[in-house]
Each structure stands twice: as C-alpha cells, then as structure tokens.
Protein backbone atom coordinates (compact mmCIF):
# COMPACT_ATOMS: atom_id res chain seq x y z
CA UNK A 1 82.94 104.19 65.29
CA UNK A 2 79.68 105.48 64.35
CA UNK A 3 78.13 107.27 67.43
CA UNK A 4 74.44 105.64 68.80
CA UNK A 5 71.57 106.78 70.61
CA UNK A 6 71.94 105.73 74.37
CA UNK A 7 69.68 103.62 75.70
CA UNK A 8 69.49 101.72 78.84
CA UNK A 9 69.75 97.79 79.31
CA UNK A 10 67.10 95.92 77.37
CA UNK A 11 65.51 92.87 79.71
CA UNK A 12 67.50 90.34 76.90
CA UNK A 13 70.41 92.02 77.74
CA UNK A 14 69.98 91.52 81.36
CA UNK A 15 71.89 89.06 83.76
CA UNK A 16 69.76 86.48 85.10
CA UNK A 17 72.63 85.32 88.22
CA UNK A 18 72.89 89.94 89.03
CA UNK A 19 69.78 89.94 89.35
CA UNK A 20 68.83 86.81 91.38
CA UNK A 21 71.45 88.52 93.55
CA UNK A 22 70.59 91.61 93.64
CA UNK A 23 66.47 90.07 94.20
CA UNK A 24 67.72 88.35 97.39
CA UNK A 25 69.97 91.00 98.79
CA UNK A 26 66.80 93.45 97.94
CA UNK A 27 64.34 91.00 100.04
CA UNK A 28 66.90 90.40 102.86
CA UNK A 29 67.54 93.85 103.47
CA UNK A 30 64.14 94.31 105.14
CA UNK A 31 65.35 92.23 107.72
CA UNK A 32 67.25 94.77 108.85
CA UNK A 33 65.68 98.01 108.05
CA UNK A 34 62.30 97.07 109.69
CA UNK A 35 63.77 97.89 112.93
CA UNK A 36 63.62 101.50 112.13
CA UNK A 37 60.53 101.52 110.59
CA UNK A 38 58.81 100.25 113.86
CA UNK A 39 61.17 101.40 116.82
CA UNK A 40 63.11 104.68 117.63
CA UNK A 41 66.68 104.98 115.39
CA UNK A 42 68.55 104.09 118.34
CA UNK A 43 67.00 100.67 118.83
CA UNK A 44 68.27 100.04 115.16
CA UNK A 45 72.43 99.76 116.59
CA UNK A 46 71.91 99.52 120.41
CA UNK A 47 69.19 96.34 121.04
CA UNK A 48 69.27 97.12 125.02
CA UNK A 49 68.24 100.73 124.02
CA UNK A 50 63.96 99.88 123.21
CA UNK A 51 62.01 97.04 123.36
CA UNK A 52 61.65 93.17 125.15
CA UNK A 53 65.18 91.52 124.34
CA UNK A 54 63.63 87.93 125.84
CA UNK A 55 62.86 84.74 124.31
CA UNK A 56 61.59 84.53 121.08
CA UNK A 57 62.55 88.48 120.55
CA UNK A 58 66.04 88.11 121.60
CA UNK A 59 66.25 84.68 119.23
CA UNK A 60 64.57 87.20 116.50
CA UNK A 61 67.13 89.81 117.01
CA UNK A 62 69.99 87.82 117.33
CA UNK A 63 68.96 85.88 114.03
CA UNK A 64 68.79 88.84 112.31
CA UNK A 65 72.40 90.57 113.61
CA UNK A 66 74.12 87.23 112.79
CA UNK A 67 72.43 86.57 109.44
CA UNK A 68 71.48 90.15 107.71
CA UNK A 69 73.12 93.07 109.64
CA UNK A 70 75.51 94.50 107.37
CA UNK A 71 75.45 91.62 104.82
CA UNK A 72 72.61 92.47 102.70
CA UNK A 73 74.32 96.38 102.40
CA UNK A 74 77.51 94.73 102.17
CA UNK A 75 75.77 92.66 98.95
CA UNK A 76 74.40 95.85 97.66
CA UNK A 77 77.27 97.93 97.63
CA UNK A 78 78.83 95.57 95.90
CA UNK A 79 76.52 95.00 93.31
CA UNK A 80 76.04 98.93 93.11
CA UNK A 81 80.10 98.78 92.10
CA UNK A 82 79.55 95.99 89.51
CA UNK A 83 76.58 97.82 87.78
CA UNK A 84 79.03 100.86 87.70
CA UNK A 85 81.30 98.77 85.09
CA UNK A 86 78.49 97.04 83.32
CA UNK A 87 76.69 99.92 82.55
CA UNK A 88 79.71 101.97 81.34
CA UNK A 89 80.72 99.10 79.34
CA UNK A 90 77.39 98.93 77.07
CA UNK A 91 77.79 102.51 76.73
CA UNK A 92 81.42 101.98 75.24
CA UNK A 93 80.11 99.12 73.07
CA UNK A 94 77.94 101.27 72.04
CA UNK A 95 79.82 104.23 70.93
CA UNK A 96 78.39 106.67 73.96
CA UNK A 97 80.33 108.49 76.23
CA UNK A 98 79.66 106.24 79.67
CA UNK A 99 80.81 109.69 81.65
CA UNK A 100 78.29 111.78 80.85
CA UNK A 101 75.80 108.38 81.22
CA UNK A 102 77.23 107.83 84.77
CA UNK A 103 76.83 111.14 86.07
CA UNK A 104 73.55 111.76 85.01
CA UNK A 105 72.42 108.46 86.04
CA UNK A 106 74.18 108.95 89.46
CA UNK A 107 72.66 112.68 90.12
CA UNK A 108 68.98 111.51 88.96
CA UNK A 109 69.57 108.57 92.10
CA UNK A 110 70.71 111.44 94.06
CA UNK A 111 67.46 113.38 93.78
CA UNK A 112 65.55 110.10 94.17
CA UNK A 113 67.38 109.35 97.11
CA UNK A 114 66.51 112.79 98.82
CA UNK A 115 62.93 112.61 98.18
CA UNK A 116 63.24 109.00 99.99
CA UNK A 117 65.35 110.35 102.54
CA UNK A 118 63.30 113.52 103.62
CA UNK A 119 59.85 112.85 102.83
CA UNK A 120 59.56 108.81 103.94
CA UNK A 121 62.36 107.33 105.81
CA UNK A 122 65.18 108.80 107.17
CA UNK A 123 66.97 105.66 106.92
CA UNK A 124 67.54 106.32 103.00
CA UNK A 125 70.95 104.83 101.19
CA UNK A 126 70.76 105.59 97.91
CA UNK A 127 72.35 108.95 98.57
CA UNK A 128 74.94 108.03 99.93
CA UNK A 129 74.85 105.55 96.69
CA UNK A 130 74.59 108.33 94.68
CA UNK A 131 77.64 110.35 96.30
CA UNK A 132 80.16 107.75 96.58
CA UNK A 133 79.28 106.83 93.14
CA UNK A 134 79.99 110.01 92.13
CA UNK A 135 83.60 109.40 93.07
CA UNK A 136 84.28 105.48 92.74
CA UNK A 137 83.76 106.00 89.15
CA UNK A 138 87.01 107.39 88.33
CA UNK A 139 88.57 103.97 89.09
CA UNK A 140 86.77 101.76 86.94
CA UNK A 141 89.52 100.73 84.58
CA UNK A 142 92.27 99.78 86.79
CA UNK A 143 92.30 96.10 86.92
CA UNK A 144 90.49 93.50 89.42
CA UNK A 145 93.51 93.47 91.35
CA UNK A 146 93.92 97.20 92.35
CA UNK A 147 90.75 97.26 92.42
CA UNK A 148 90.53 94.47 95.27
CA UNK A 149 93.39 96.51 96.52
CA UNK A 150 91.87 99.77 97.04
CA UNK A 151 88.67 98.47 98.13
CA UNK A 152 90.50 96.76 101.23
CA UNK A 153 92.76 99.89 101.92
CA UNK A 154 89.35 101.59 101.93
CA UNK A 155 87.70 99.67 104.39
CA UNK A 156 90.58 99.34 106.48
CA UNK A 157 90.12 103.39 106.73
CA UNK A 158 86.87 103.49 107.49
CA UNK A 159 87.36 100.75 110.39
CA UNK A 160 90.33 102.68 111.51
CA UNK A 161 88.36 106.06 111.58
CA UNK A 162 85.64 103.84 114.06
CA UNK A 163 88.53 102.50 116.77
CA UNK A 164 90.08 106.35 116.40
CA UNK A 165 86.69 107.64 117.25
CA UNK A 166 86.37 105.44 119.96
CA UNK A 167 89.83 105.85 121.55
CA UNK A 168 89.47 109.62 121.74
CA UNK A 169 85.80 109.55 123.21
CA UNK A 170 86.92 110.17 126.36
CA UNK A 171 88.83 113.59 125.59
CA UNK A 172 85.34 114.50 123.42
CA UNK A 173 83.67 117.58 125.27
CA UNK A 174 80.95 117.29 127.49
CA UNK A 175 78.35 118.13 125.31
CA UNK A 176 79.94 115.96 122.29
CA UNK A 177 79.48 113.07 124.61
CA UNK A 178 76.10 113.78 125.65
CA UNK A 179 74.99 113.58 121.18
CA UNK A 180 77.21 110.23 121.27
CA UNK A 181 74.74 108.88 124.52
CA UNK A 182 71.29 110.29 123.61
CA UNK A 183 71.54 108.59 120.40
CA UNK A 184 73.46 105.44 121.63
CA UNK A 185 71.09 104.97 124.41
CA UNK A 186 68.56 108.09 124.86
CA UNK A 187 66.52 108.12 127.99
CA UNK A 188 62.91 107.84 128.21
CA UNK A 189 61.60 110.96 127.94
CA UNK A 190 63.80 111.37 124.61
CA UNK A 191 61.86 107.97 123.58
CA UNK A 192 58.69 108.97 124.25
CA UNK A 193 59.14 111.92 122.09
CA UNK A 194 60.43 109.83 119.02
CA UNK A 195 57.69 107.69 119.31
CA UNK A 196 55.04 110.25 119.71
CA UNK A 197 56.46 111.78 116.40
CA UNK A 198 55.96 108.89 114.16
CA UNK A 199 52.55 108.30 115.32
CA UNK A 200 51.75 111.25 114.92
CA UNK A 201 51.49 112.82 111.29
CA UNK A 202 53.78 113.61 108.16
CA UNK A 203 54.86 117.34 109.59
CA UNK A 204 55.01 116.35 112.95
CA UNK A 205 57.83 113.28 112.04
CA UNK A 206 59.45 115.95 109.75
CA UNK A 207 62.35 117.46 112.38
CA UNK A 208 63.04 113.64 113.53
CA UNK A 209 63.02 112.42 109.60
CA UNK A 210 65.52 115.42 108.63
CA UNK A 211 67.40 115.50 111.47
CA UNK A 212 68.70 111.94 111.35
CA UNK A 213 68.73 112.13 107.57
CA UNK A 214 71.00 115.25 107.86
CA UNK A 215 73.32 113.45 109.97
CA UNK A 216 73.78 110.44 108.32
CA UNK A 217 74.45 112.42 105.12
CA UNK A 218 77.13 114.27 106.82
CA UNK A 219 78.74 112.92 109.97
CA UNK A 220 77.66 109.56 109.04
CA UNK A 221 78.85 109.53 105.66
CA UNK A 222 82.63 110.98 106.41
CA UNK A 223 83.15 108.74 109.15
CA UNK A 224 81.30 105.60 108.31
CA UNK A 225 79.33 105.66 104.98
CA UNK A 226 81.70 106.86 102.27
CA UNK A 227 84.73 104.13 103.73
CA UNK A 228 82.13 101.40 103.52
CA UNK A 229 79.99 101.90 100.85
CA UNK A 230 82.91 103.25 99.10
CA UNK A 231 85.07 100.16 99.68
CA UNK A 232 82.52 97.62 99.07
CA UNK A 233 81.85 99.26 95.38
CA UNK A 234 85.94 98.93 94.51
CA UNK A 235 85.37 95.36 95.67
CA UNK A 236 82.25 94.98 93.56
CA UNK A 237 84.21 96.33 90.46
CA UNK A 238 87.07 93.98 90.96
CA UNK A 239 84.45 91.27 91.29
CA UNK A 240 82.67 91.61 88.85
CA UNK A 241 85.71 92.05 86.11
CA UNK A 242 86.63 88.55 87.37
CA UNK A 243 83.32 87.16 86.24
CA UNK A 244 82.48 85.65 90.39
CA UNK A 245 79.11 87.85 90.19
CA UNK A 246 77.82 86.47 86.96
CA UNK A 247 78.73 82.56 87.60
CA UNK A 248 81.51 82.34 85.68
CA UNK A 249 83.80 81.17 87.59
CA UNK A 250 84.13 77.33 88.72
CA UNK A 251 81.53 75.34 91.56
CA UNK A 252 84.90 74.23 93.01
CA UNK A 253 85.85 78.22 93.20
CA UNK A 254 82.07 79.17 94.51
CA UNK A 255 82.51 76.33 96.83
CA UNK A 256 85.62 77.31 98.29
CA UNK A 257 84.58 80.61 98.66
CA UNK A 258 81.67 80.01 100.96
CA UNK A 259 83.38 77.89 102.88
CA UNK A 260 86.23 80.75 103.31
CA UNK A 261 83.89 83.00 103.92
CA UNK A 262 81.47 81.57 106.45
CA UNK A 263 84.08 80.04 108.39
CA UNK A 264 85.79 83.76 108.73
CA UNK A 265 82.66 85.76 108.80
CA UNK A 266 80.16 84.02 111.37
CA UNK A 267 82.87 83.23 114.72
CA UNK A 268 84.03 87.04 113.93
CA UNK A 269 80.21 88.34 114.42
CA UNK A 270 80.12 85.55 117.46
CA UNK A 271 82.68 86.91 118.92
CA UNK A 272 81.42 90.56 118.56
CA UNK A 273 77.98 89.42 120.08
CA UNK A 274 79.40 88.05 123.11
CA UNK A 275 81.90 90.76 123.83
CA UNK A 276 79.17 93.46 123.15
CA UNK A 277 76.50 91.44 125.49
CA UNK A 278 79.30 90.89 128.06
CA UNK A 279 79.80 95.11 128.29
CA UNK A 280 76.23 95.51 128.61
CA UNK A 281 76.83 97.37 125.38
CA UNK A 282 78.39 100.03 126.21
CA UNK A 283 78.54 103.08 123.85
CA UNK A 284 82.38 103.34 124.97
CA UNK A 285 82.85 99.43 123.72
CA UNK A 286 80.15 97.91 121.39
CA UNK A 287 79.73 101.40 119.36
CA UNK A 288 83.22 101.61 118.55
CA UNK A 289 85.43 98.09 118.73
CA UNK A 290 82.67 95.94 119.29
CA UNK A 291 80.95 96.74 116.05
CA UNK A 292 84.25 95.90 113.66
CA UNK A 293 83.32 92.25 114.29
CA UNK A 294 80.45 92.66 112.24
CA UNK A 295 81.80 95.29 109.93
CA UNK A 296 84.72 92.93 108.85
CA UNK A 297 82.95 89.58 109.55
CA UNK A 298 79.87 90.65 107.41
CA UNK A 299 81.60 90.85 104.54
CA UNK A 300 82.76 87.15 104.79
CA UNK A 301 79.06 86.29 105.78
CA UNK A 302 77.98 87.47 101.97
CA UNK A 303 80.89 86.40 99.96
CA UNK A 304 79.45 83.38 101.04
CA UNK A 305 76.08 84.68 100.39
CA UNK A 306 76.79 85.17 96.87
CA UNK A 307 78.76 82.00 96.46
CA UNK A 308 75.62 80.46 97.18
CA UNK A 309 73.64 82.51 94.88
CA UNK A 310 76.23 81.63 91.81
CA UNK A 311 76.32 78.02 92.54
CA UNK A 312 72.00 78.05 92.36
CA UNK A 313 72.20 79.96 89.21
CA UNK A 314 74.72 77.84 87.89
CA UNK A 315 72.63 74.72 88.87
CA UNK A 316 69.22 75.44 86.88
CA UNK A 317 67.48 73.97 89.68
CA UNK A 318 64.36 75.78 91.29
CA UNK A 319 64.50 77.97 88.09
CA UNK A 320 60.32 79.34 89.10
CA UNK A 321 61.90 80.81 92.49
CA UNK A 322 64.54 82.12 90.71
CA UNK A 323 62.98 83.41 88.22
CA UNK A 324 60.84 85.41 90.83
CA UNK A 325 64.08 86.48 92.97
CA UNK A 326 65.20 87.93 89.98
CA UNK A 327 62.45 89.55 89.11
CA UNK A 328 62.22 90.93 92.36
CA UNK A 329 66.03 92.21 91.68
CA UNK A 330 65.20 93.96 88.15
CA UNK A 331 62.79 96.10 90.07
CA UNK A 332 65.29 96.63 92.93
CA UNK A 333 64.84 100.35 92.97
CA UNK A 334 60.66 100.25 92.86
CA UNK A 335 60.63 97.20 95.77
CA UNK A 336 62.96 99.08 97.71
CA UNK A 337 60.54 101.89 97.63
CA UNK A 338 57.92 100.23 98.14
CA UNK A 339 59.20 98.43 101.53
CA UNK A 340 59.17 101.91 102.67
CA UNK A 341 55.61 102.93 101.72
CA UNK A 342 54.72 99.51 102.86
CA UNK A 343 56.82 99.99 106.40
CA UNK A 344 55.27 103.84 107.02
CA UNK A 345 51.62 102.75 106.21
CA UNK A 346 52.09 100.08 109.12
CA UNK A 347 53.98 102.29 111.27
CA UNK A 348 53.53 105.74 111.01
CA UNK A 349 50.89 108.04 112.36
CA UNK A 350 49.49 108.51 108.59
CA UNK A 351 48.95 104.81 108.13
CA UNK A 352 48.14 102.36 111.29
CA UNK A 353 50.39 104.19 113.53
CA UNK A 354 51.99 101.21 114.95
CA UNK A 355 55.85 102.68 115.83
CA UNK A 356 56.99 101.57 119.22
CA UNK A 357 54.42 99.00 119.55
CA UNK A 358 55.45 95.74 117.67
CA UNK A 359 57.68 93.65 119.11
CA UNK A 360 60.62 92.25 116.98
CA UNK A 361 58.50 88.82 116.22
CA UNK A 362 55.90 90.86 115.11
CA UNK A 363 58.33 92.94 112.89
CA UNK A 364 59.17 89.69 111.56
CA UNK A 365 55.53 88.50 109.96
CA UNK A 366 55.26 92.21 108.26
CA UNK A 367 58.52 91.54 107.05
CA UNK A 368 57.48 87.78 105.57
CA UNK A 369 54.16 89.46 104.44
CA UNK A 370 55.79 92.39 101.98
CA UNK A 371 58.47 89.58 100.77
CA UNK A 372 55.27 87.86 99.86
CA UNK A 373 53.75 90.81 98.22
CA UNK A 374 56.96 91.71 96.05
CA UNK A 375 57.79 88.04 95.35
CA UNK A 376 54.13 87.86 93.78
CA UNK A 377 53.69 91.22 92.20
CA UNK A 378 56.91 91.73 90.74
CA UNK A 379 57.31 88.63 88.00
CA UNK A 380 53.63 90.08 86.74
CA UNK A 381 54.36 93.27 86.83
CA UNK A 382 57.53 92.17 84.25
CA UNK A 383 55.73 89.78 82.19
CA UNK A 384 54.00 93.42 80.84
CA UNK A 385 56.46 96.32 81.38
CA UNK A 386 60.14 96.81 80.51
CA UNK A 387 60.96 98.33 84.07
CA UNK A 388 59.71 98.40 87.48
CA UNK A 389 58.04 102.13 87.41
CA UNK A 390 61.09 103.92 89.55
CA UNK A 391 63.09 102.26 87.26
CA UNK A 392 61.61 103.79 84.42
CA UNK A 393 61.03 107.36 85.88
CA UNK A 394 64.98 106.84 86.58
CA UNK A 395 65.62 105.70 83.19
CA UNK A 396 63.41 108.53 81.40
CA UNK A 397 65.64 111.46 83.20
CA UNK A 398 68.92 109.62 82.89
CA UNK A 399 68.59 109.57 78.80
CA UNK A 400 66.45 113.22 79.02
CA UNK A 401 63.39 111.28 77.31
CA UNK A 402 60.26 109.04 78.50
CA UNK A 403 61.80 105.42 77.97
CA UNK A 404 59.38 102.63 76.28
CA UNK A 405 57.41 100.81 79.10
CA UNK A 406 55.16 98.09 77.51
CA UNK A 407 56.81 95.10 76.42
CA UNK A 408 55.26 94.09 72.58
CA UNK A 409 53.02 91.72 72.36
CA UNK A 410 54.60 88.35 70.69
C-alpha cells in the first residue's frame, strides 16, 4: 500500500448524526458545570453544602441532577471512545500508522487540557480524556462484544472502589476524615475563603484552581475518573463498531433502546434522590452509596439520550436545528472552551465577579444565554473555516504542521 500524508477529517468526511450528538451533549454539559463556575466546588456534589435549595432553586437543581448530572459526561466519554476507532480507522485507510496519530493527538489534548485545567477552571476533563485515552487505545480491535464486556467490568470497578471507600470511612484517620468533610460539606469560614478567591483576581484563585485540579488529576482520577471515563470509552468503542452512534441501526432498535434505558435510568436516580434527601446527605451515605444511583442510572438516562438523537437524525425532520447542533458539535473542543471563558468573565474576580452570588435560577439564564451564543456563532463560523480555532491549533500540532483553515470559495 502506498504510504500517504496524514491529514485529519475533512468536513465531507464528517458524520452528521456524531456530531449532532456530540453538539447536544457539548450544550447540555453546561448544565452541569455552571455550578462550579458560580458556587464553591463543594456545592457542585453536596446541594445542602451552599446556596437557597427552595422553590424554584430546588426545582432548578433537581431538574438538572435528574436530567444532566452524569449523562452529558457519560455521552462524552462515549463519544470520546468512538472517535478513538474512527480516527484510527481513516488513518489505516489511509496507509498511516493510527499509533503514532493517536498518541500525538492524545498528548497535544493533554497539554490543552492543563492549560484549561490550571489557568481557567479547575473543573477541566480533557485530561483525564487525554490519560485514559492514552491507555483505552490498546483495545480498539477486539470486537463490540468484549468491548461491551470490558467497559462493564470497568465500571463495575470503579463503583466498587466508591462503596469500598465508603465502607472503610470509618477506620480512615482523623485527619483523612476531616479532607473527606471540608470538601463534602466545608464550614463557613472555609466558604468564605473560596468565595473571596474567585472574586478576587487570576493569582489570588491560583492555590484554589491548582489545588482542586491537582486532586482530581490524582485521587480523583484513580478512584473515580479513570473507572468511569475509562469504561464509558470501551462502551463507546463497542458502540460505535455496531453502527448505534451513526444511525445505523433500526427505529424499532433506537426505540427500544430508549425505552430500556429511561425506564432503568430515571427510578434508579429517583431512588438515589430520595435516599440521599432522606440522610440529610450525609458524606457517610450520599458520597459513597447514594451516588451509584446516578452513576449506574445515568448511563441508562443517555442511552436513551442518544436513542433519541439517532432516531432525529434518522428522521430528516428539523434539519436547520440540526444542522446548528451539529455545528455546535464539530467545534466541540472551541465551545467547550469557550463556556469557560464565558463562565469566568461572569464569575470571576477578573470579569463581573459574580461567584457565590447567583442563585441556581440565575445560573440557569447564563446558561440559556451562552447556548444561544454558540448555537448562533458556531454554523457561521463553519460556513468559512474548516475547524473551530482549538480545533485547528489541535490539528496543526497533531500532524507537526499549520492545517488549512479557510474553506474555498465555490
């Protein structure tokens, strides 16, 4: 086979049902991750720990635990796994060695991911992207099945590490216990000085922004990220071999599958709710059993999610919103930068300095206003460039040259 120059996805190329997907996981996200923009990291997992959890704040946060907690990761992860096996299987088309492609791809996220991570927003995943990619790779050609397989036994580790955690908490030493409660439910004066940090300027959030970053890159990612995220990718692979993220497969299939899913996913998260709200959520309950409701339930929630998707992509019906979701997804990596810049501006110290001062409904209309934003911006930003401009920064070092940006004019 004679060997070609590698070169990334051309927009022809492209998948218009991946990246509808990956558009709507992208906007959905924010749902989620808006909560640490505006209020201190431990209000993010613990809702009792910061803020009014009344009326129309309590409906707010309850929508979003039931309806994006966990699901729109849970969608990305996978997708993350599927774009592992389509990208690797261009490069073989193309003669390339998909290896050397991967890993270069994968460390040039990594260094993206720690400028994210430690100079905007501690709540960064693309390195732990990056790191478990670094390893999921190696099982790309075993076959859907295994690959289903492995993903399960891989989640069933991670949510096995969580109970083990929690059923040893009580022989953890006194100091041990003390991290697990400032950050589970800190008291005030610990609040006030979080807060004070992010209204305050870039150096000042710096210790808070590495700190937490450090930890979730460590702790966070042995115990919890690399069993997830790991997981979710093997499921993603498997998935995606099987043709049920590119609408291949049959409505009756799609149908079926949301219908499995929701009716699994949603009275497991339910039931989590309740049980957490009934311990007063307790660290020694709804941080350790109480949050596998969720972590297993979620997962049902988007299968359903993206049986949805594949069924409205299969339809041709609302093709303009569509076409705007996925444009919204081909730029994944820029929008998902930018809802941080966006976030910090409105919340930081360096922007409007609002941290620790908007309740959740008023997280909720910044939320609707940057979906409005991307869902505008990002179909004209693609009717003149190939990529979104992370993308093609991304691109450039992954192939070790500056990657055409301007699409020709017809």
């Amino acid at each position: 086979m004679t060997q070609q120059t590698n070169q990334p996805i051309q927009p022809k190329e492209r998948i218009i049902a991946l990246d509808f997907l990956r558009g709507f996981a992208l906007l959905g996200i924010l749902l989620m991750n808006i909560q640490s923009f505006a209020m201190p990291f431990s209000a993010y997992f613990n809702p009792t720990a910061f803020g009014d959890l009344t009326g129309i704040n309590l409906g707010v946060w309850t929508f979003s635990h039931v309806f994006a907690d966990s699901k729109f990761m849970t969608i990305f992860s996978i997708l993350y796994g599927a774009g592992i096996i389509l990208i690797t299987q261009k490069a073989e088309e193309k003669g390339t060695r998909p290896g050397r492609l991967h890993y270069s791809r994968t460390f040039w996220l990594l260094v993206i991911g720690l400028f994210h991570a430690y100079v905007l927003w501690y709540g960064d995943i693309l390195v732990l992207y990056a790191v478990t990619a670094f390893i999921i790779f190696l099982f790309r050609k075993l076959s859907s099945r295994w690959l289903l397989i492995w993903g399960t036994i891989t989640l069933i580790i991670g949510s096995l590490l969580t109970l083990g955690l929690g059923a040893s908490y009580g022989f953890f030493p006194p100091e041990a216990q003390a991290e697990f409660v400032t950050a589970w439910s800190p008291s005030a004066a610990e609040i006030a000085k979080e807060v004070d940090a992010f209204q305050g300027g870039w150096l000042q959030q710096m210790e808070v922004r590495a700190t937490k970053s450090l930890d979730t890159q460590t702790s966070g990612f042995f115990f919890w990220g690399f069993w997830r995220a790991g997981g979710l990718m093997l499921l993603g692979m498997g998935l995606f071999k099987m043709g049920v993220l590119t609408a291949q497969r049959s409505k009756v299939f799609y149908r079926n599958m949301l219908l499995i899913g929701f009716a699994t996913g949603f009275p497991l998260i339910i039931v989590g709710l309740v049980t957490s709200f009934n311990s007063g959520w307790s660290l020694e309950y709804a941080r350790f059993a109480g949050s596998l409701f969720n972590y297993w339930g979620s997962i049902g929630v988007s299968l359903g999610y993206i049986s949805a998707i594949m069924l409205i992509a299969q339809s041709g019906r609302g093709q303009a919103l569509v076409d705007r979701f996925a444009a919204v997804g081909r730029m994944a990596l820029s929008n998902y930068l930018l809802q941080t810049v966006l976030s910090i501006l409105v919340f930081y110290g360096f922007g409007l300095g609002l941290f620790g001062q908007v309740e959740r409904i008023g997280q909720l209309l910044v939320v609707l206003g940057i979906w409005a934003i991307q869902l505008i911006v990002s179909p004209i930003w693609l009717r003149h460039y190939r990529f979104g401009p992370v993308e093609w920064l991304w691109r450039s070092l992954t192939y070790g040259k500056a990657q055409p940006m301007a699409l020709k004019a017809s």
